[in-house]
PDB file of N, CA and C in Angstrom:
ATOM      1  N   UNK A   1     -55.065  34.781  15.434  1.00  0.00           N
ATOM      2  CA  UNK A   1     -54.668  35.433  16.660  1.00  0.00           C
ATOM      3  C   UNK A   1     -55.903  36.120  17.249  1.00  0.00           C
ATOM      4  N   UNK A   2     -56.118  35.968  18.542  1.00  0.00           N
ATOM      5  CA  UNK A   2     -56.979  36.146  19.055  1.00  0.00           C
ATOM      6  C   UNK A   2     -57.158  38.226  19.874  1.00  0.00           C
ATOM      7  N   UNK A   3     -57.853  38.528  19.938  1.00  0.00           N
ATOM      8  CA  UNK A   3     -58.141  40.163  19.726  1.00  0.00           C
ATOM      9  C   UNK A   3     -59.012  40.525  21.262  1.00  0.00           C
ATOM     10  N   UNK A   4     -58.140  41.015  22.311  1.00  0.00           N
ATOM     11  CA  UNK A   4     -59.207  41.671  22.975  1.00  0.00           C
ATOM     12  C   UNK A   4     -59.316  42.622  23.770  1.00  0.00           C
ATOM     13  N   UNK A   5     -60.202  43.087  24.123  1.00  0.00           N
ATOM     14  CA  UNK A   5     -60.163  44.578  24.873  1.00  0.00           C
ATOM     15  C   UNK A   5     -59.399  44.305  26.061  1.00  0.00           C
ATOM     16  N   UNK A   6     -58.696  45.621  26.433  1.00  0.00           N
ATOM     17  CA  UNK A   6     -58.096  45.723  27.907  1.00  0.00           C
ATOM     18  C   UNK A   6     -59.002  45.439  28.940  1.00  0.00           C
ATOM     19  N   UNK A   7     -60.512  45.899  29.166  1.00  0.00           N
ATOM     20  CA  UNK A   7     -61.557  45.657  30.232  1.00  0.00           C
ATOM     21  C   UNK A   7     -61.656  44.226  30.223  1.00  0.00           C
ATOM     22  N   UNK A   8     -61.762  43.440  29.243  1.00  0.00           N
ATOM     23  CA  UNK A   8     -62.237  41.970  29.080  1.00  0.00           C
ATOM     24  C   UNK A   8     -61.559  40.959  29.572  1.00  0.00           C
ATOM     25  N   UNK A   9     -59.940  41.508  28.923  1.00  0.00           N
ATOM     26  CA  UNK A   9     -58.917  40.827  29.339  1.00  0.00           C
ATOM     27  C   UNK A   9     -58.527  40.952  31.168  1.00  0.00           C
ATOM     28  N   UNK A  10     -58.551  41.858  31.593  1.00  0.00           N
ATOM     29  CA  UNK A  10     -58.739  42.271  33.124  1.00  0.00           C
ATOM     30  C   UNK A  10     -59.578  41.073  33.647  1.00  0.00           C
ATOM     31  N   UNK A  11     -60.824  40.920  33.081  1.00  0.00           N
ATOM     32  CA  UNK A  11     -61.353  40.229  33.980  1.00  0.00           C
ATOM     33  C   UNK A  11     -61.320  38.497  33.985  1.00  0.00           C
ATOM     34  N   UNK A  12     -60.584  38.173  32.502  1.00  0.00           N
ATOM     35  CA  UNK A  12     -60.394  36.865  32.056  1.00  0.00           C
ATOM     36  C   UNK A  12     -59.227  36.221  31.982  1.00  0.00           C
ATOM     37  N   UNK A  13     -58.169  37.124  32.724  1.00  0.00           N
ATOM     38  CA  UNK A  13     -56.690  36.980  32.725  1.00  0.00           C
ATOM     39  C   UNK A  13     -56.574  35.535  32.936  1.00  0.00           C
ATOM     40  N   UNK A  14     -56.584  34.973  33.902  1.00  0.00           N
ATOM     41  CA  UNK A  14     -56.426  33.467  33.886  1.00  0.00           C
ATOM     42  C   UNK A  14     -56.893  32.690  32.322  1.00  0.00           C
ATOM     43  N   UNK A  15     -57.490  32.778  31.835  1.00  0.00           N
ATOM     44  CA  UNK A  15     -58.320  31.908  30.949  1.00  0.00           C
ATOM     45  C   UNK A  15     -57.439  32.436  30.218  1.00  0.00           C
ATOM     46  N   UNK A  16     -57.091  33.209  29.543  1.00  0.00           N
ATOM     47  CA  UNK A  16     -56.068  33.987  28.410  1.00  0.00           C
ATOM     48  C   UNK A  16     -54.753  33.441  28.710  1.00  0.00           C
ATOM     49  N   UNK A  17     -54.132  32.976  30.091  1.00  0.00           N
ATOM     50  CA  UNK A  17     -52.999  32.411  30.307  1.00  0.00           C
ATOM     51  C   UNK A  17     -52.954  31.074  30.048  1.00  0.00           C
ATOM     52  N   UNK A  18     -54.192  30.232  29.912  1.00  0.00           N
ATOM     53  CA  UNK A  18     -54.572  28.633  29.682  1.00  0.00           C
ATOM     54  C   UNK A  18     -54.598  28.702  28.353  1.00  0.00           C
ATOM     55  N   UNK A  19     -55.288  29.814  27.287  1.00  0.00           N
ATOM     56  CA  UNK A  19     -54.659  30.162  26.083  1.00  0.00           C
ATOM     57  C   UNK A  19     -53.447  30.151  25.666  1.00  0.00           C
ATOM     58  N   UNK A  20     -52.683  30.769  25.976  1.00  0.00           N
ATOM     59  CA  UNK A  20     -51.325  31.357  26.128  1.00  0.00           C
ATOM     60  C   UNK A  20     -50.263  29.910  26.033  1.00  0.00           C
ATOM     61  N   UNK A  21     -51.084  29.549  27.030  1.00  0.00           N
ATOM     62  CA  UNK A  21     -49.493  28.068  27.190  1.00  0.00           C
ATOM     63  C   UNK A  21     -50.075  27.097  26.550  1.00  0.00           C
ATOM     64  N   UNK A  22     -51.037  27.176  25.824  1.00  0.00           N
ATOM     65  CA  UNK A  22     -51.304  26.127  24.745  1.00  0.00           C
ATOM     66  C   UNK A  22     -50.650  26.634  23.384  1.00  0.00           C
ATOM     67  N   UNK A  23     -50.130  27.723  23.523  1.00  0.00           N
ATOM     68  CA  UNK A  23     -49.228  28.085  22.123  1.00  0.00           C
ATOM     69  C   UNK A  23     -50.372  29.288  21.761  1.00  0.00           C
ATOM     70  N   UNK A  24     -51.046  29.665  22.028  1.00  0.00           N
ATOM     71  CA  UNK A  24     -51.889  30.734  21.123  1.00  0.00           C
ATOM     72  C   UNK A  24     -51.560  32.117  21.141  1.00  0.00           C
ATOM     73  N   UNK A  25     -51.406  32.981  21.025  1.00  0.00           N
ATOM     74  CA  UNK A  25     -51.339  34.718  20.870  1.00  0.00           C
ATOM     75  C   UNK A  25     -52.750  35.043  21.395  1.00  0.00           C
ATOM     76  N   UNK A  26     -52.013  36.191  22.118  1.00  0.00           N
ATOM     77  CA  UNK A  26     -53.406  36.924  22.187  1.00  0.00           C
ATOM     78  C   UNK A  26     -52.692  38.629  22.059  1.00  0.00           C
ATOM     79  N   UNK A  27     -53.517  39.031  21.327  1.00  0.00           N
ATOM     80  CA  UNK A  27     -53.521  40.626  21.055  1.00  0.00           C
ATOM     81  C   UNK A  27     -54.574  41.859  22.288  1.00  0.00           C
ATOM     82  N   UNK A  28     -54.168  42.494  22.958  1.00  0.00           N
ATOM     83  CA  UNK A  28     -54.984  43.267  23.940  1.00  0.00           C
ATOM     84  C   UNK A  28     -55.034  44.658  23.586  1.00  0.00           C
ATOM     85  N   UNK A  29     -56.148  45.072  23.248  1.00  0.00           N
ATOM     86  CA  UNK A  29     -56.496  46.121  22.378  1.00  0.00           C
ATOM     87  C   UNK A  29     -56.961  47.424  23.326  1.00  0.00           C
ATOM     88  N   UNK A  30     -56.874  48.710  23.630  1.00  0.00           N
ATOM     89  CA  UNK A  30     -57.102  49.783  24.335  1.00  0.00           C
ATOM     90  C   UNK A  30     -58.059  50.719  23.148  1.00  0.00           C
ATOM     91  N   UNK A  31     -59.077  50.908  23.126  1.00  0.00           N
ATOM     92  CA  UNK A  31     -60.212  52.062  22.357  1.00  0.00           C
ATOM     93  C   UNK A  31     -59.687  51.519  20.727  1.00  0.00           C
ATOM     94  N   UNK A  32     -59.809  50.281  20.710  1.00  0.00           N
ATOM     95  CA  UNK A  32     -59.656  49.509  19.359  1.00  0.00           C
ATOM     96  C   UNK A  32     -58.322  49.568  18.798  1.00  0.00           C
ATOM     97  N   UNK A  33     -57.417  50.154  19.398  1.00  0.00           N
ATOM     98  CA  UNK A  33     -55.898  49.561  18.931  1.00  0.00           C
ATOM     99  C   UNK A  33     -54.902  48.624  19.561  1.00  0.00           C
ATOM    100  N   UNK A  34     -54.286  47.957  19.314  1.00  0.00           N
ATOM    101  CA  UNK A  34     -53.121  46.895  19.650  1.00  0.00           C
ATOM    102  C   UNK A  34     -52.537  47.895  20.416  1.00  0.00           C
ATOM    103  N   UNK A  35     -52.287  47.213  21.969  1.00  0.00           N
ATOM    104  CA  UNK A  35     -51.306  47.799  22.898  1.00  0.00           C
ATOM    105  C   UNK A  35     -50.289  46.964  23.373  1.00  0.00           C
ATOM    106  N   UNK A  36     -50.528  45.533  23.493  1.00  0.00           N
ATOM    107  CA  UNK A  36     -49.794  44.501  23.820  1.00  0.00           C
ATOM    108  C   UNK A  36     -50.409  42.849  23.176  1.00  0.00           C
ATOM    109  N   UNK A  37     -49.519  42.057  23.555  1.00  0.00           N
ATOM    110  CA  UNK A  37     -49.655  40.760  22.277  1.00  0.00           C
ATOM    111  C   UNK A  37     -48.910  39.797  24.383  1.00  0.00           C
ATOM    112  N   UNK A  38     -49.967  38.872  23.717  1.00  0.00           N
ATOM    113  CA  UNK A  38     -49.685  37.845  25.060  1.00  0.00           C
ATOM    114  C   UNK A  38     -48.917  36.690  24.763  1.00  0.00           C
ATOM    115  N   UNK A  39     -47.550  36.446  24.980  1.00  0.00           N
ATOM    116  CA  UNK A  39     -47.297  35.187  23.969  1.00  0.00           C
ATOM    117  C   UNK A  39     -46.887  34.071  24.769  1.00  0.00           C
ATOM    118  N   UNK A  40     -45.995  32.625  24.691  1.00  0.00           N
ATOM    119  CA  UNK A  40     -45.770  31.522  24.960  1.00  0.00           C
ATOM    120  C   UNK A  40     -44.471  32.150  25.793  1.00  0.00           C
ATOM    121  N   UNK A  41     -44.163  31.708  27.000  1.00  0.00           N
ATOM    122  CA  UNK A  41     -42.831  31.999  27.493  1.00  0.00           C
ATOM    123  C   UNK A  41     -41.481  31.726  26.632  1.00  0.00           C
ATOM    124  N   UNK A  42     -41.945  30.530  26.371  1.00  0.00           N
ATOM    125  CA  UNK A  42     -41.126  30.171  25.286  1.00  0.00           C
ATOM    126  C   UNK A  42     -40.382  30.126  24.215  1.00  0.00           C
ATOM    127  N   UNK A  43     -41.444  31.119  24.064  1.00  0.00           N
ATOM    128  CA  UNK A  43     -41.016  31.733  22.689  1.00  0.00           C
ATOM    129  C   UNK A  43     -40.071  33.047  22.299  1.00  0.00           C
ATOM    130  N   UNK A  44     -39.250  32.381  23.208  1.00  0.00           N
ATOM    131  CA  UNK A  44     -37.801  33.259  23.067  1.00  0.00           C
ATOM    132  C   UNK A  44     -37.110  33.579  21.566  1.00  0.00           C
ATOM    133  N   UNK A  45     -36.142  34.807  21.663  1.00  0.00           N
ATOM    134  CA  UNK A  45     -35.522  35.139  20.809  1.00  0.00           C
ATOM    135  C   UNK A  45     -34.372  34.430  20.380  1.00  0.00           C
ATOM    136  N   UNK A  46     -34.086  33.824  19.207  1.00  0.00           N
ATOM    137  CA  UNK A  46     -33.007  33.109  18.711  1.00  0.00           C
ATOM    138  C   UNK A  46     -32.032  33.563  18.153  1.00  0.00           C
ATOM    139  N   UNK A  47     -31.297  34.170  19.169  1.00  0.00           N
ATOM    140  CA  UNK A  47     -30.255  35.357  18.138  1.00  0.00           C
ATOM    141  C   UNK A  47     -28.928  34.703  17.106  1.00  0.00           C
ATOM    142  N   UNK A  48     -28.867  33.429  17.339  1.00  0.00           N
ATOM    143  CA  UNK A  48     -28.166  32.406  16.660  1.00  0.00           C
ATOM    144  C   UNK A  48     -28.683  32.900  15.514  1.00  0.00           C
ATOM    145  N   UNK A  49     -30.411  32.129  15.315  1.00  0.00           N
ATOM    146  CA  UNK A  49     -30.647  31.984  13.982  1.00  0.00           C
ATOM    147  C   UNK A  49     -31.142  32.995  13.267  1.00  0.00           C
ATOM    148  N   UNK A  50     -31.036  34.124  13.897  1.00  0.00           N
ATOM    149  CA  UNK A  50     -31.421  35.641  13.326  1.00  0.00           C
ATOM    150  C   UNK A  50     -30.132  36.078  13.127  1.00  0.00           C
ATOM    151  N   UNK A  51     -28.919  35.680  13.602  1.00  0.00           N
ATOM    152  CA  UNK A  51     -27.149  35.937  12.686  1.00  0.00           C
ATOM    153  C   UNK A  51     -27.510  35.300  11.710  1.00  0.00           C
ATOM    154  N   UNK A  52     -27.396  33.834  11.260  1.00  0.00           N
ATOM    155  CA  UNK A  52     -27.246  33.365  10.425  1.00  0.00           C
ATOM    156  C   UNK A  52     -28.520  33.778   8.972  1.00  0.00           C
ATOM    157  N   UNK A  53     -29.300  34.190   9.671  1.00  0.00           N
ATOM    158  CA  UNK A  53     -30.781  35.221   8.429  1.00  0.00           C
ATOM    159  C   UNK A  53     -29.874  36.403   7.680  1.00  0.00           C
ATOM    160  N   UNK A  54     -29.787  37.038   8.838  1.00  0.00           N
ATOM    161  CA  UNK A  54     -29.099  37.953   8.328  1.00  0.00           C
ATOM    162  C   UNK A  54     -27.701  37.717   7.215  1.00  0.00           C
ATOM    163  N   UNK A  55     -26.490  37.080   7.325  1.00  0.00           N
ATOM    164  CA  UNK A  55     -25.720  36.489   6.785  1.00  0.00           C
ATOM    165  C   UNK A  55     -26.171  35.789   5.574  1.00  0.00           C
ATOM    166  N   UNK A  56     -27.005  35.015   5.541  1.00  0.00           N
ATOM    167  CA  UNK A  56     -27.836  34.995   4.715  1.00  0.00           C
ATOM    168  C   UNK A  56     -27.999  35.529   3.393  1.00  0.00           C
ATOM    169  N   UNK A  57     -28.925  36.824   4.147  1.00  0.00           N
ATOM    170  CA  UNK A  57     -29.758  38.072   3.173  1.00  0.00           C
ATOM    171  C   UNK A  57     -28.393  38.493   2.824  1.00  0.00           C
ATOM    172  N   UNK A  58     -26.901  38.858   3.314  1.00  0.00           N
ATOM    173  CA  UNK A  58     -25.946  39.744   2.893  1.00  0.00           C
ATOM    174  C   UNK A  58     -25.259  39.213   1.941  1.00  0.00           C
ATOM    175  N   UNK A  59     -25.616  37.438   1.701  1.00  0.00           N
ATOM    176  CA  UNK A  59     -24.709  36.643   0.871  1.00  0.00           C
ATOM    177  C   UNK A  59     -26.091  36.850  -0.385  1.00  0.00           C
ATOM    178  N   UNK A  60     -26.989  37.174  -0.262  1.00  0.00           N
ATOM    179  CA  UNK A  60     -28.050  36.804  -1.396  1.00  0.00           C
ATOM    180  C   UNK A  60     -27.878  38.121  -2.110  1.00  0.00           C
ATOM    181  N   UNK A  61     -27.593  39.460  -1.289  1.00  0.00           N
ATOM    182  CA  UNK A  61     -27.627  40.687  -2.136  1.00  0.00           C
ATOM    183  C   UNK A  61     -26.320  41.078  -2.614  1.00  0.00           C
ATOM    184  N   UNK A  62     -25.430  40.335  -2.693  1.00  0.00           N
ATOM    185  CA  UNK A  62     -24.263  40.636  -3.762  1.00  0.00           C
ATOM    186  C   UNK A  62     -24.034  40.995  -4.495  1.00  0.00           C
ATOM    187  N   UNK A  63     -23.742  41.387  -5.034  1.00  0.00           N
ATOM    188  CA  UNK A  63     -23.907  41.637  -6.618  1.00  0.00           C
ATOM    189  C   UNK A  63     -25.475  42.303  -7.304  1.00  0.00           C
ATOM    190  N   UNK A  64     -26.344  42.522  -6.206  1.00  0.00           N
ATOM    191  CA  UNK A  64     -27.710  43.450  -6.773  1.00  0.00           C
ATOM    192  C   UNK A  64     -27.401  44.638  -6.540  1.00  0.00           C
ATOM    193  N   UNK A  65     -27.854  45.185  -7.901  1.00  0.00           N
ATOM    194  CA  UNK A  65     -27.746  46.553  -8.381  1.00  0.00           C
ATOM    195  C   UNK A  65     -29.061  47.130  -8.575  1.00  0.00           C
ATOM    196  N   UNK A  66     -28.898  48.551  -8.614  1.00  0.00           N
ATOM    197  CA  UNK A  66     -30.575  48.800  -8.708  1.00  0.00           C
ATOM    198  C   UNK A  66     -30.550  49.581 -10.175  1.00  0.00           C
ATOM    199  N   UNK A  67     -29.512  48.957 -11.531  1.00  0.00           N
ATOM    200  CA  UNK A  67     -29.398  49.552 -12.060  1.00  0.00           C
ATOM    201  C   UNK A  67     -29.318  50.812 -12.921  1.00  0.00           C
ATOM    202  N   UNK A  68     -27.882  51.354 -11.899  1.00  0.00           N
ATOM    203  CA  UNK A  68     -28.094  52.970 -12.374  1.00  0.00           C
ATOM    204  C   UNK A  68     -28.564  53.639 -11.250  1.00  0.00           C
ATOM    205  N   UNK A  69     -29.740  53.787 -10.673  1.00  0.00           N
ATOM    206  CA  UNK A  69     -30.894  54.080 -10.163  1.00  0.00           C
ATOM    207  C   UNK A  69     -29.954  54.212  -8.261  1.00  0.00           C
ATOM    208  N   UNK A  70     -30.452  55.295  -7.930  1.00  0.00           N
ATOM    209  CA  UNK A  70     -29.750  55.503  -6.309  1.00  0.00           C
ATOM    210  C   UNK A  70     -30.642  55.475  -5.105  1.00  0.00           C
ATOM    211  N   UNK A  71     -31.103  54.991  -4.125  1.00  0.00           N
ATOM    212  CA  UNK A  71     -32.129  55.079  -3.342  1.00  0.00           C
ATOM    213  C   UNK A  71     -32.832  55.859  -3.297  1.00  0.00           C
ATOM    214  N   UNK A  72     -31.761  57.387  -3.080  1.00  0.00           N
ATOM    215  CA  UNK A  72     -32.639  58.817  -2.905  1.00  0.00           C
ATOM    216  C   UNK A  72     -33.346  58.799  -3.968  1.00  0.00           C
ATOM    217  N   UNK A  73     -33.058  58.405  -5.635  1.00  0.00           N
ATOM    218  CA  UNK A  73     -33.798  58.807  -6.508  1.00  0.00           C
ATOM    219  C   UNK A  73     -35.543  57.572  -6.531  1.00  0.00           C
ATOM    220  N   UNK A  74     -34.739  56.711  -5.739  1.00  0.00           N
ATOM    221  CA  UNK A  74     -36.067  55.627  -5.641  1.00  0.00           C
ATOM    222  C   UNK A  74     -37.319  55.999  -4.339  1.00  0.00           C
ATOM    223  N   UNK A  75     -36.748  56.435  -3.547  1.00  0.00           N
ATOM    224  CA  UNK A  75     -37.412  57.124  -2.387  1.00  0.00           C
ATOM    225  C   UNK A  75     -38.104  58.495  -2.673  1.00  0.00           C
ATOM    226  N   UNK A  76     -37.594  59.366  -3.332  1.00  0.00           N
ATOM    227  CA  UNK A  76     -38.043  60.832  -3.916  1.00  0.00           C
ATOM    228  C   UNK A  76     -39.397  59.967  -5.470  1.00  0.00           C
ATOM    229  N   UNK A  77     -39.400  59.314  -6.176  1.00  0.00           N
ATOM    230  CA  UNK A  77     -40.122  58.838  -6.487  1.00  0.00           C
ATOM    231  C   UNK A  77     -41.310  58.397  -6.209  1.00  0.00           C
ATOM    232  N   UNK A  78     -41.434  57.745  -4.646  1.00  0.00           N
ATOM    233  CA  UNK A  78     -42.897  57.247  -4.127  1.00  0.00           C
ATOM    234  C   UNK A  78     -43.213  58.635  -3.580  1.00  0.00           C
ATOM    235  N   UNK A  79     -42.438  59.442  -3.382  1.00  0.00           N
ATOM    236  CA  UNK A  79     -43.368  60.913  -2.875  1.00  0.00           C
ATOM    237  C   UNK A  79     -43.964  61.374  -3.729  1.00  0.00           C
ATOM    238  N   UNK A  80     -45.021  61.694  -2.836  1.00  0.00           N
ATOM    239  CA  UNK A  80     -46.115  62.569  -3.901  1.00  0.00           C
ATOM    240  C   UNK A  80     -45.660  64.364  -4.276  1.00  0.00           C
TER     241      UNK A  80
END
C-alpha cells in the first residue's frame, strides 16, 4: 500500500486516481500519520457476507470456555 503526504497528494491527485482504479490503495498521511486511505469504488461493503462471518464465529465459539477464568479476571491481568 502505497503512503503519501497530504501536500504531494494535492498536487498528484489525478495520477493517484489512475492508481486507484487499477485496484491499488493509497494511504494520505498529514505530519506523518494516516488521515485517509484512497480506495477502488468498488470496493463496497458486503453486508451479506459479513452476516454470514459473523454467524460463523458464533457457531465456532460454542461451547468455549475460558476455563473457570472470567474476562474481568483476564483483563485485570494484562494491567500493569
Amino acid at each position: 500500500m502505497l503512503e503519501i503526504a497530504l501536500y504531494e497528494a494535492e498536487n498528484k491527485l489525478s495520477g493517484l486516481l489512475d492508481e486507484v482504479a487499477t485496484g491499488k490503495q493509497i494511504v494520505i498521511t498529514r505530519h506523518g500519520k494516516a488521515v485517509a486511505r484512497l480506495v477502488p469504488a468498488d470496493h463496497d461493503f458486503d453486508r451479506a457476507k459479513a452476516m454470514q462471518a459473523a454467524k460463523t464465529l458464533f457457531e465456532i465459539r460454542k461451547g468455549t470456555t475460558l476455563g473457570g477464568l472470567s474476562i474481568k479476571e483476564l483483563t485485570n491481568e494484562g494491567r500493569p
